[in-house]
C-alpha atoms as a PDB file:
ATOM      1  CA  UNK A   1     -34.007  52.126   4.870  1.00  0.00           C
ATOM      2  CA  UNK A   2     -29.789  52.607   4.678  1.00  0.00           C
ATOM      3  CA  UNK A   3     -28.807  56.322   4.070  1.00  0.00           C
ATOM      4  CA  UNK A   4     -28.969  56.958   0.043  1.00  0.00           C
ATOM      5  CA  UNK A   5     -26.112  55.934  -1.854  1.00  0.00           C
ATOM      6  CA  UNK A   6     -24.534  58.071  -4.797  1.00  0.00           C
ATOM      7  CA  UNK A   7     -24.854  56.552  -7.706  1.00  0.00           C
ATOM      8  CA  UNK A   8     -21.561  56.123 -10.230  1.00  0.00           C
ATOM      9  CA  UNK A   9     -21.866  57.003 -13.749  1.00  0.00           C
ATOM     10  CA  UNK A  10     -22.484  53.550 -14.782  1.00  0.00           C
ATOM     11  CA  UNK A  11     -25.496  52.906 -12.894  1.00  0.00           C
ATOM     12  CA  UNK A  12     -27.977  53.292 -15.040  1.00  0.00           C
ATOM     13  CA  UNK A  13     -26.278  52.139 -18.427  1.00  0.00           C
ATOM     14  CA  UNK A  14     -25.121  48.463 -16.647  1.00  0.00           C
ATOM     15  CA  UNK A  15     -29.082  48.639 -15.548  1.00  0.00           C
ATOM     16  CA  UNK A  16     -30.205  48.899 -19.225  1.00  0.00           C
ATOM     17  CA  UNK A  17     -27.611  46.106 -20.473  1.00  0.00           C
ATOM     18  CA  UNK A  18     -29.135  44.066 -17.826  1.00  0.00           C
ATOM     19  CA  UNK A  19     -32.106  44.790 -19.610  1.00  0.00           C
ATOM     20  CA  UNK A  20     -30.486  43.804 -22.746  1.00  0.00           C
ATOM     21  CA  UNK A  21     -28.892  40.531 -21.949  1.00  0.00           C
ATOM     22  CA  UNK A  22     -32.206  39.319 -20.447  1.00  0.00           C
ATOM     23  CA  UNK A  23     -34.146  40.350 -23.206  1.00  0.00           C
ATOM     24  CA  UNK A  24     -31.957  38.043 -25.516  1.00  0.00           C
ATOM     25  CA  UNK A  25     -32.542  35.064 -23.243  1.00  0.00           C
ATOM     26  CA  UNK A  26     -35.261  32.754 -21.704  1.00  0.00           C
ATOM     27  CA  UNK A  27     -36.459  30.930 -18.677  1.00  0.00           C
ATOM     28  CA  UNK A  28     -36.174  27.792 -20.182  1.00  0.00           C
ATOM     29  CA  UNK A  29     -32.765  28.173 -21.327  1.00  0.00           C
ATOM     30  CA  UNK A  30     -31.845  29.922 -17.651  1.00  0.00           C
ATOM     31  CA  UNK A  31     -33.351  26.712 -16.399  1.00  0.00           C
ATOM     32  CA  UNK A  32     -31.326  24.088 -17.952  1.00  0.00           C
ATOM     33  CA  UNK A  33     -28.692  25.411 -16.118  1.00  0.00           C
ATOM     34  CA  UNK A  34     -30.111  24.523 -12.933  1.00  0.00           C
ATOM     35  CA  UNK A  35     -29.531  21.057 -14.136  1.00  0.00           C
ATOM     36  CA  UNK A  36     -25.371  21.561 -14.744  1.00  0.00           C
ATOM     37  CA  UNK A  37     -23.223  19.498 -12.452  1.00  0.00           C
ATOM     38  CA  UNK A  38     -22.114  22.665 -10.739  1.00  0.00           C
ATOM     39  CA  UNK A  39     -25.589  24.293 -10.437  1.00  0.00           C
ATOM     40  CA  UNK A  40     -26.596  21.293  -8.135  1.00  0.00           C
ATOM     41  CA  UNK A  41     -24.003  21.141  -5.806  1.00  0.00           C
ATOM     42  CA  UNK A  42     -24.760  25.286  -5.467  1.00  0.00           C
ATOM     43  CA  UNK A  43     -28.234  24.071  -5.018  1.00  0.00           C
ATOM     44  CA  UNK A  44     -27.408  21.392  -2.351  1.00  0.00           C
ATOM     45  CA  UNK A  45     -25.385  24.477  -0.325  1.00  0.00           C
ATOM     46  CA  UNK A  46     -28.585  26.510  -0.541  1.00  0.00           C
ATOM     47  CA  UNK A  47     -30.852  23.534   0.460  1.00  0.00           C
ATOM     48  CA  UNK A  48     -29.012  22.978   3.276  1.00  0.00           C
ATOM     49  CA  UNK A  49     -28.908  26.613   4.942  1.00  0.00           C
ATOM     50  CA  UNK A  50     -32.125  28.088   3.823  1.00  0.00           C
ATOM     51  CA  UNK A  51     -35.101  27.478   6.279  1.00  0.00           C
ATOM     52  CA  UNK A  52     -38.052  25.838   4.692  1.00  0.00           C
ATOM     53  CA  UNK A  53     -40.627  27.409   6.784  1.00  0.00           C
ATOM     54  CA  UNK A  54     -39.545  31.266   6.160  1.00  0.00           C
ATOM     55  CA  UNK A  55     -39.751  34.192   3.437  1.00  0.00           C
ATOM     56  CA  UNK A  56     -36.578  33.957   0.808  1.00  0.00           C
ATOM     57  CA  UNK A  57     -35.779  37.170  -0.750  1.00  0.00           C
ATOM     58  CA  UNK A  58     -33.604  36.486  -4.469  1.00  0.00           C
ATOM     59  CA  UNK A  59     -32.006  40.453  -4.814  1.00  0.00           C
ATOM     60  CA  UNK A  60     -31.535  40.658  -8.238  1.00  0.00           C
ATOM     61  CA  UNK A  61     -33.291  37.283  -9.568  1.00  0.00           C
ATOM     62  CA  UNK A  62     -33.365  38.374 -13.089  1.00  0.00           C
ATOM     63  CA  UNK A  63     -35.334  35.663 -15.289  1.00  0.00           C
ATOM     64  CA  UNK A  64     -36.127  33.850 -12.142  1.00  0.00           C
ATOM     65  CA  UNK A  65     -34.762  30.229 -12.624  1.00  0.00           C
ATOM     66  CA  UNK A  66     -33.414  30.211  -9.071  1.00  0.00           C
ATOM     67  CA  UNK A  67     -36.680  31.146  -7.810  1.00  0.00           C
ATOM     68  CA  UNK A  68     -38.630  28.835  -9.635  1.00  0.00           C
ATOM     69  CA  UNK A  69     -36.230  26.097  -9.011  1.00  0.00           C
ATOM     70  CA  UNK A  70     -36.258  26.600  -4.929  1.00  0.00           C
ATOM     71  CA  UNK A  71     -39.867  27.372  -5.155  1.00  0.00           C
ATOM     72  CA  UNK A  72     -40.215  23.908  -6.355  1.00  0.00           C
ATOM     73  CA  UNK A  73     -38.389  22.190  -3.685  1.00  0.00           C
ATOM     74  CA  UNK A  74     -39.994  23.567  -0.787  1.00  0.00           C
ATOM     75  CA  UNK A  75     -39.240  26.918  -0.212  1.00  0.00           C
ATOM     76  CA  UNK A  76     -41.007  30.314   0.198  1.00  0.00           C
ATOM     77  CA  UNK A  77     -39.036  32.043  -2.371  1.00  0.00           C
ATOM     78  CA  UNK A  78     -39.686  35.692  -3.775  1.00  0.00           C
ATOM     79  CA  UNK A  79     -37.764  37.587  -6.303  1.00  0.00           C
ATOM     80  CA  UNK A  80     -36.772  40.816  -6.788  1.00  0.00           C
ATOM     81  CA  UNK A  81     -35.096  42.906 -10.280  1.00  0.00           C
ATOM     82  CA  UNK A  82     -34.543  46.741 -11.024  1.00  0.00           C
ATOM     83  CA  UNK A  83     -34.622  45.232 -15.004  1.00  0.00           C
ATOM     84  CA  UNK A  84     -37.736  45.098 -15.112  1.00  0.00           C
ATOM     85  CA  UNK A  85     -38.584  43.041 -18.507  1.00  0.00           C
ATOM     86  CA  UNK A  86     -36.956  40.439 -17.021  1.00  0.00           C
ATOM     87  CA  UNK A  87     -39.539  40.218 -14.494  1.00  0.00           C
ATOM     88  CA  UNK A  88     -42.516  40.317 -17.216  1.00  0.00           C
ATOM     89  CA  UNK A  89     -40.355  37.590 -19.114  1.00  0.00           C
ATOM     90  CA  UNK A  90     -40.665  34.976 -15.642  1.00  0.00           C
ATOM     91  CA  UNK A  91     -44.572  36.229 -14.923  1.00  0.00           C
ATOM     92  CA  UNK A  92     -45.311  35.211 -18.928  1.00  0.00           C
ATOM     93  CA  UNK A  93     -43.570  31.545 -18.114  1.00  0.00           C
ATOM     94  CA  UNK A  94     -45.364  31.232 -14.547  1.00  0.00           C
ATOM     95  CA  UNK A  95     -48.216  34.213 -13.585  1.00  0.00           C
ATOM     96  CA  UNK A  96     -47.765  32.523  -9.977  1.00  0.00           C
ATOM     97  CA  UNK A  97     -44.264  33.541  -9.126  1.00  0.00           C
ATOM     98  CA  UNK A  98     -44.161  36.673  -6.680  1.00  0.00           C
ATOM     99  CA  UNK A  99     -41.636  39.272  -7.898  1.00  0.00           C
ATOM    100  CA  UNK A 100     -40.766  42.900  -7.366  1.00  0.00           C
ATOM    101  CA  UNK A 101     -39.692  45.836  -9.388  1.00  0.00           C
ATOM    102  CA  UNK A 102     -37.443  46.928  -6.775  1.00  0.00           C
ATOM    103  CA  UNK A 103     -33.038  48.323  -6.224  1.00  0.00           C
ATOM    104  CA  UNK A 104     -31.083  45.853  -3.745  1.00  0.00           C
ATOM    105  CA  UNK A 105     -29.962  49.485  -2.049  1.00  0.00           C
ATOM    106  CA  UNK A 106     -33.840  50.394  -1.451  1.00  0.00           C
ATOM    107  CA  UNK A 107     -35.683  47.119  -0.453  1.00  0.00           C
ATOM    108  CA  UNK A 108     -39.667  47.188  -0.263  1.00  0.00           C
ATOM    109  CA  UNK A 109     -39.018  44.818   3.101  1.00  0.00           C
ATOM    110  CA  UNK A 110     -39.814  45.968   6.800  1.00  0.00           C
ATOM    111  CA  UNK A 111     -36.577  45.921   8.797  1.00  0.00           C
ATOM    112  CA  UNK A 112     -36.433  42.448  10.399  1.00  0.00           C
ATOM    113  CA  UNK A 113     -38.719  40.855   8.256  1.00  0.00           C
ATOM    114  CA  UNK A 114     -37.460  38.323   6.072  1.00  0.00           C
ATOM    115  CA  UNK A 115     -35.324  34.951   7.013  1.00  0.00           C
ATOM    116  CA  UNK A 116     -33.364  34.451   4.296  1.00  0.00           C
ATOM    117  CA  UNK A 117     -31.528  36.694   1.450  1.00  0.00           C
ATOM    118  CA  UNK A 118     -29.922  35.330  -1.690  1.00  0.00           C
ATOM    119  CA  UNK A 119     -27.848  37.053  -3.803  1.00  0.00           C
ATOM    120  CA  UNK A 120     -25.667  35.799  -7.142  1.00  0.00           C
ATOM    121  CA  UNK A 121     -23.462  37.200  -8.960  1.00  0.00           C
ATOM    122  CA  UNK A 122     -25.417  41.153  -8.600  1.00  0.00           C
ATOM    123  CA  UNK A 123     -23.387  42.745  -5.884  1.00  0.00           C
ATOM    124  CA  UNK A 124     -20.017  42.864  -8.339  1.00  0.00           C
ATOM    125  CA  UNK A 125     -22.144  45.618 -10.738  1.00  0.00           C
ATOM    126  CA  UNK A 126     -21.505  48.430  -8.393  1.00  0.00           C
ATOM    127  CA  UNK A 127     -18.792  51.416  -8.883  1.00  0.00           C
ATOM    128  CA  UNK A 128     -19.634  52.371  -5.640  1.00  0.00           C
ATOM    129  CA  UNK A 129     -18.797  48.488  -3.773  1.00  0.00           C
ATOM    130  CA  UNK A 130     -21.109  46.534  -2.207  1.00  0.00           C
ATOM    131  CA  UNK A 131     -21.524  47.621   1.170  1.00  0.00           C
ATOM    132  CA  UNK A 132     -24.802  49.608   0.977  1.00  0.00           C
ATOM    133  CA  UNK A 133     -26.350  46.700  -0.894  1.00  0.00           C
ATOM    134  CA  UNK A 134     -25.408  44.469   2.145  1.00  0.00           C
ATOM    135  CA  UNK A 135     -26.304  46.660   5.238  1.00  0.00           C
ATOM    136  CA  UNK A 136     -29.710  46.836   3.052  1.00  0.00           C
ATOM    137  CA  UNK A 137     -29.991  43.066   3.082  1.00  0.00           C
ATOM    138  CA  UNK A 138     -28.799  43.435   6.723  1.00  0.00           C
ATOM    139  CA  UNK A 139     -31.262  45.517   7.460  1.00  0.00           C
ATOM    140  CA  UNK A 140     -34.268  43.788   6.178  1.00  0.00           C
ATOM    141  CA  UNK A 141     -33.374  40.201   7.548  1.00  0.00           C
ATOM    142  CA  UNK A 142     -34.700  39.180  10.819  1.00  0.00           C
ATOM    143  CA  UNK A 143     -32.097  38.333  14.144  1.00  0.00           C
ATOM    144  CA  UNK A 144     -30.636  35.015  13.255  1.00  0.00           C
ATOM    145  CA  UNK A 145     -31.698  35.440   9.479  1.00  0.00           C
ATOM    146  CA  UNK A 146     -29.484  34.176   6.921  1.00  0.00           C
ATOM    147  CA  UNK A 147     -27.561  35.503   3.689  1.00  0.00           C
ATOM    148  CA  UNK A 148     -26.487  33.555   1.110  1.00  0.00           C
ATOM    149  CA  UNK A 149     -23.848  35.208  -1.929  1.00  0.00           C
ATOM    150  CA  UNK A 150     -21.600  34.486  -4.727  1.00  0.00           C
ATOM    151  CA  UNK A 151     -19.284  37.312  -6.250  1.00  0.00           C
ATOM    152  CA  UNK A 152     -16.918  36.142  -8.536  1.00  0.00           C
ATOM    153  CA  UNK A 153     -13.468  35.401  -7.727  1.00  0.00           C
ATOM    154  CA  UNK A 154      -9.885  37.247  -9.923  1.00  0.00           C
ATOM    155  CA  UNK A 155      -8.802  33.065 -10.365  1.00  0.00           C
ATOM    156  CA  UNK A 156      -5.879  32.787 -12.560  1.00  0.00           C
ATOM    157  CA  UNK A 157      -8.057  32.379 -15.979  1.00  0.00           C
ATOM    158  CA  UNK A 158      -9.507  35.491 -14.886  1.00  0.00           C
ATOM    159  CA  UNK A 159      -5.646  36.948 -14.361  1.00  0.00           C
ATOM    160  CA  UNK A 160      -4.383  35.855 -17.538  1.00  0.00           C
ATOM    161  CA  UNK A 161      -7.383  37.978 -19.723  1.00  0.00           C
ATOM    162  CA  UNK A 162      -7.212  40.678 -17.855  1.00  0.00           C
ATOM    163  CA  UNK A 163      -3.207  40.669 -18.457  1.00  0.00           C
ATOM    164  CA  UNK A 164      -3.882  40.010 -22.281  1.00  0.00           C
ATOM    165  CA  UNK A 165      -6.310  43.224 -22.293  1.00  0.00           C
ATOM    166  CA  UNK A 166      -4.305  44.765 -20.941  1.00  0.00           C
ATOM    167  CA  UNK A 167      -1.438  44.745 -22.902  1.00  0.00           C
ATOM    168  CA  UNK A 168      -4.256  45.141 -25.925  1.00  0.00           C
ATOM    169  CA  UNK A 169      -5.205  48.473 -24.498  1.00  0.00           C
ATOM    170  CA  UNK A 170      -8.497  47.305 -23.559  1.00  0.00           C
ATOM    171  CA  UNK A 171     -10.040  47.998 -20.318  1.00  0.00           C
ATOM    172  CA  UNK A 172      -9.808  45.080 -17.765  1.00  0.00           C
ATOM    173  CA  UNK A 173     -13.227  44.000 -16.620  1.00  0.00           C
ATOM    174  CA  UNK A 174     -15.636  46.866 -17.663  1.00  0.00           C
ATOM    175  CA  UNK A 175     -16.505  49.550 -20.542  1.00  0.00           C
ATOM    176  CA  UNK A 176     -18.116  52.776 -20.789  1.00  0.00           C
ATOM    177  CA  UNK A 177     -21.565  51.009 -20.602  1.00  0.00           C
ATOM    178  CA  UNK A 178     -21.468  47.779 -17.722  1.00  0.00           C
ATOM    179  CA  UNK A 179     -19.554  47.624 -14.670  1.00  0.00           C
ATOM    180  CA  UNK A 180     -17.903  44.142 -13.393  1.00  0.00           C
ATOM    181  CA  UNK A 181     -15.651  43.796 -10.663  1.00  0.00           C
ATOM    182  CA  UNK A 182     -14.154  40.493  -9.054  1.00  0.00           C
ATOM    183  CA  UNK A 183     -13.339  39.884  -4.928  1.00  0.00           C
ATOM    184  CA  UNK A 184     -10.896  38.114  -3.257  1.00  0.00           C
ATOM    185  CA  UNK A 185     -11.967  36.523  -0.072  1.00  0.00           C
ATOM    186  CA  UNK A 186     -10.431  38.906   1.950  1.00  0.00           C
ATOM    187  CA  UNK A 187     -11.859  41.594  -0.006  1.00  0.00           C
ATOM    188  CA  UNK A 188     -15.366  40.173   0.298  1.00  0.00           C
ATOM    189  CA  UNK A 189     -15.061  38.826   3.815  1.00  0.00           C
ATOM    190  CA  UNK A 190     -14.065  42.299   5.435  1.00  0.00           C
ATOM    191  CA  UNK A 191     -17.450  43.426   3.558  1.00  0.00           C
ATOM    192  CA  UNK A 192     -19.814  41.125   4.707  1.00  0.00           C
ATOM    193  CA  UNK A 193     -18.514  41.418   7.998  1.00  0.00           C
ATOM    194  CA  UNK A 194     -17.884  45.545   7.938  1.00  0.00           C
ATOM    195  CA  UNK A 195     -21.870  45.779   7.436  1.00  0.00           C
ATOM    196  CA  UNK A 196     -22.874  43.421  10.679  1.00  0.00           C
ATOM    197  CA  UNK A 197     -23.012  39.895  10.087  1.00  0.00           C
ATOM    198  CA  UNK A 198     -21.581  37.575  11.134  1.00  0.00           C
ATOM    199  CA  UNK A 199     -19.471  34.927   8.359  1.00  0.00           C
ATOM    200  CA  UNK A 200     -20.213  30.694   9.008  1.00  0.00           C
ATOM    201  CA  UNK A 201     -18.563  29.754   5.308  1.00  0.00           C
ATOM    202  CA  UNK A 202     -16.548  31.223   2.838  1.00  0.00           C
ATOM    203  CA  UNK A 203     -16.635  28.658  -0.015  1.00  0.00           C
ATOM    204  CA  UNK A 204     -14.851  28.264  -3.420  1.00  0.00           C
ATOM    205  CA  UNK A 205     -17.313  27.016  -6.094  1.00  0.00           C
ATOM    206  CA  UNK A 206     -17.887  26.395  -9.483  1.00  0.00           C
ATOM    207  CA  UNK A 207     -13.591  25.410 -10.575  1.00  0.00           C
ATOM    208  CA  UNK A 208     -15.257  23.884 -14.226  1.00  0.00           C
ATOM    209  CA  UNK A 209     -16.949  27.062 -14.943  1.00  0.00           C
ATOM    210  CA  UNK A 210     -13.324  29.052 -14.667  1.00  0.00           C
ATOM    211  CA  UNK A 211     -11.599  25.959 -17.088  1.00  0.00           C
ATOM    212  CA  UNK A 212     -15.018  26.839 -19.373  1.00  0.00           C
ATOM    213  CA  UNK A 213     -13.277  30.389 -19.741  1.00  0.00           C
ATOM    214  CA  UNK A 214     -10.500  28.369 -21.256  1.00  0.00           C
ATOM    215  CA  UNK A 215     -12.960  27.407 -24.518  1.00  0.00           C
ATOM    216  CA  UNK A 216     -11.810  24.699 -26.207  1.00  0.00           C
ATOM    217  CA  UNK A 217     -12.120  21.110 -25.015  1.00  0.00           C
ATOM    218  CA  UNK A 218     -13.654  22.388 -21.616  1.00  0.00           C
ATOM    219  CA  UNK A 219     -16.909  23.558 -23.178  1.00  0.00           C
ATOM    220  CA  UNK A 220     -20.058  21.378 -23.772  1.00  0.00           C
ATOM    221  CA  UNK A 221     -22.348  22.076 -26.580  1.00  0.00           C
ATOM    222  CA  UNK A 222     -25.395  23.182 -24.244  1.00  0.00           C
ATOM    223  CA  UNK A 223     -26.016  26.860 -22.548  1.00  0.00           C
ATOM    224  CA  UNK A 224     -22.316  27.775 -20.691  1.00  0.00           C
ATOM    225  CA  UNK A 225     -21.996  24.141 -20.180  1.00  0.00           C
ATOM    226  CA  UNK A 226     -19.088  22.870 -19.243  1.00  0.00           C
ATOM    227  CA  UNK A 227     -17.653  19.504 -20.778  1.00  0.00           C
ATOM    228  CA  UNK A 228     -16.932  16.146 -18.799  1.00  0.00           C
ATOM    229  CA  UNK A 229     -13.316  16.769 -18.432  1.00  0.00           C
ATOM    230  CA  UNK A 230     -13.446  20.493 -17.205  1.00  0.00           C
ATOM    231  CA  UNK A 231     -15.669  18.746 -14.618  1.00  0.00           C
ATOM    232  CA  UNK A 232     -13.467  16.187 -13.736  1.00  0.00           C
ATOM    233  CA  UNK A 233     -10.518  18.384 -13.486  1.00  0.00           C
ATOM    234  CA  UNK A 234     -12.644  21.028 -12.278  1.00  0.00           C
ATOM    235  CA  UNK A 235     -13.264  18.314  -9.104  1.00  0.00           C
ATOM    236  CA  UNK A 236      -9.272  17.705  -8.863  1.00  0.00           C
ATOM    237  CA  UNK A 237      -8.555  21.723  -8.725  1.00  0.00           C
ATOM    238  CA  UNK A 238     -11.173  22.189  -6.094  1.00  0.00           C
ATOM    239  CA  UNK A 239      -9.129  19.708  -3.923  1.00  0.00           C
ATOM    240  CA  UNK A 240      -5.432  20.385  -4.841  1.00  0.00           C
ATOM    241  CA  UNK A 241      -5.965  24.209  -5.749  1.00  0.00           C
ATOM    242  CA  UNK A 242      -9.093  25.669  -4.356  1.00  0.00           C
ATOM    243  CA  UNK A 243      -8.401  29.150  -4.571  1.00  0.00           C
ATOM    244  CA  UNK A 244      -6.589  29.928  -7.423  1.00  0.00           C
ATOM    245  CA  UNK A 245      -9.152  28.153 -10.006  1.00  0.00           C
ATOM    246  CA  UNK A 246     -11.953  29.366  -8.085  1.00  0.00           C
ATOM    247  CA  UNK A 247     -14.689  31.049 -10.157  1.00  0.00           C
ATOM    248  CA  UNK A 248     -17.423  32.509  -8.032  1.00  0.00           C
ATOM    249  CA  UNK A 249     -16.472  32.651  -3.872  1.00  0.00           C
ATOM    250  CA  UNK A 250     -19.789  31.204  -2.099  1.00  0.00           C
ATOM    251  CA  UNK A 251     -20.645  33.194   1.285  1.00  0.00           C
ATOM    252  CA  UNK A 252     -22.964  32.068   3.590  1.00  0.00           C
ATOM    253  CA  UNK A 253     -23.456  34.677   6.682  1.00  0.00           C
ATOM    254  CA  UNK A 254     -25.728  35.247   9.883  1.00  0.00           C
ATOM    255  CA  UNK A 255     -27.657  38.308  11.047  1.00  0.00           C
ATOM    256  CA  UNK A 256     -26.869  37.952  14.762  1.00  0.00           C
ATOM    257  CA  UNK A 257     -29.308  37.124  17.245  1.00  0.00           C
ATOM    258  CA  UNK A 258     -29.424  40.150  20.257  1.00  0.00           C
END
């Protein structure tokens, strides 16, 4: 395994809100997402890069709707959560689906064992970055394995509330209790890269979800659904403005071969 890493104050609490926000939710609900607009052209990106005859590993899967969803179109998918309940909240939906207790800085994986490792939105929860998370998912992938991530992106939505906080007093994207942090794709390419492996796409995604942050007419009455027009000018932004409305920067990388 990667050297220890020194845990930041927040660790634990952001661990226990995990706890709490899954607690509050449900597989089904998780899974409806699946079926968004922008949850299927993830999906198609995924589909596309994964290999089908390999074993996945989902670092931080909470309520497993990824992992069910890939498990059901072909793919050898496990998952893997340090919240814990969330875990016993997917085995009471399906018994079947193989998941781990387990800390994306300590994986229960051989070094150079697994082909592919997905990771979504979990990496940004850090005080101390995300390197050690990703030379542990370098680590544990086989030569030519691949990694898959999203992180979220500081897009102008994002820009504007954390200006309005600011000038509220509040604090910009975390409290005493849960750490968030956004990457540009600088930021995030120099760490993927710093750790080993070697970048194939770096990918805006998901330019609805960020008009979505703008309430109003651009939400849907379903589960963080977005409405037909934040899609459709979600689709115009991603040609005419990709970066600066994108929501979550997708990363698709390469262990090198020898």
């Amino acid at each position: 395994m990667t050297s220890p890493v020194q845990f930041g104050p927040r660790y634990d609490s952001t661990r226990q809100a995990w706890e709490n926000i899954w607690d509050s939710a449900s597989v089904e609900r998780e899974l409806q997402e699946m079926d968004y607009p922008r949850a299927k052209k993830a999906l198609r990106i995924y589909a596309e890069n994964l290999p089908k005859n390999g074993v996945i590993l989902e670092a931080g899967s909470g309520l497993g709707a990824i992992v069910i969803t890939l498990r059901r179109m072909g793919y050898n998918l496990i998952g893997l959560d340090y919240a814990e309940q969330a875990l016993h909240t997917s085995h009471a939906y399906d018994a079947s689906l193989p998941l781990l207790v387990g800390d994306v800085h300590a994986l229960p994986h051989a070094t150079n064992s697994l082909d592919g490792y997905l990771s979504f939105g979990v990496l940004e929860h850090f005080e101390h970055g995300m390197r050690p998370a990703l030379a542990e998912a370098f680590r544990i992938l086989k030569p030519g394995g691949v990694m898959i991530l999203t992180i979220p992106y500081p897009n102008v939505v994002n820009r504007l509330v954390a200006w309005r906080r600011k000038r509220q007093g509040i604090t910009v994207l975390n409290d005493d209790q849960f750490f968030e942090s956004t990457y540009t794709r600088e930021a995030l390419s120099q760490n993927v890269t710093s750790v080993g492996f070697k970048l194939e796409q770096v990918i805006p995604t998901s330019h609805s979800y960020t008009l979505w942050g703008l309430g109003g007419p651009f939400r849907a009455k379903g589960y963080y659904q977005t409405s037909a027009l934040a899609e459709t000018l979600g689709g115009i932004l991603n040609i005419i403005l990709p970066w600066p409305f994108n929501f979550t920067t997708l990363i698709i990388a390469r262990k090198p071969q020898p």
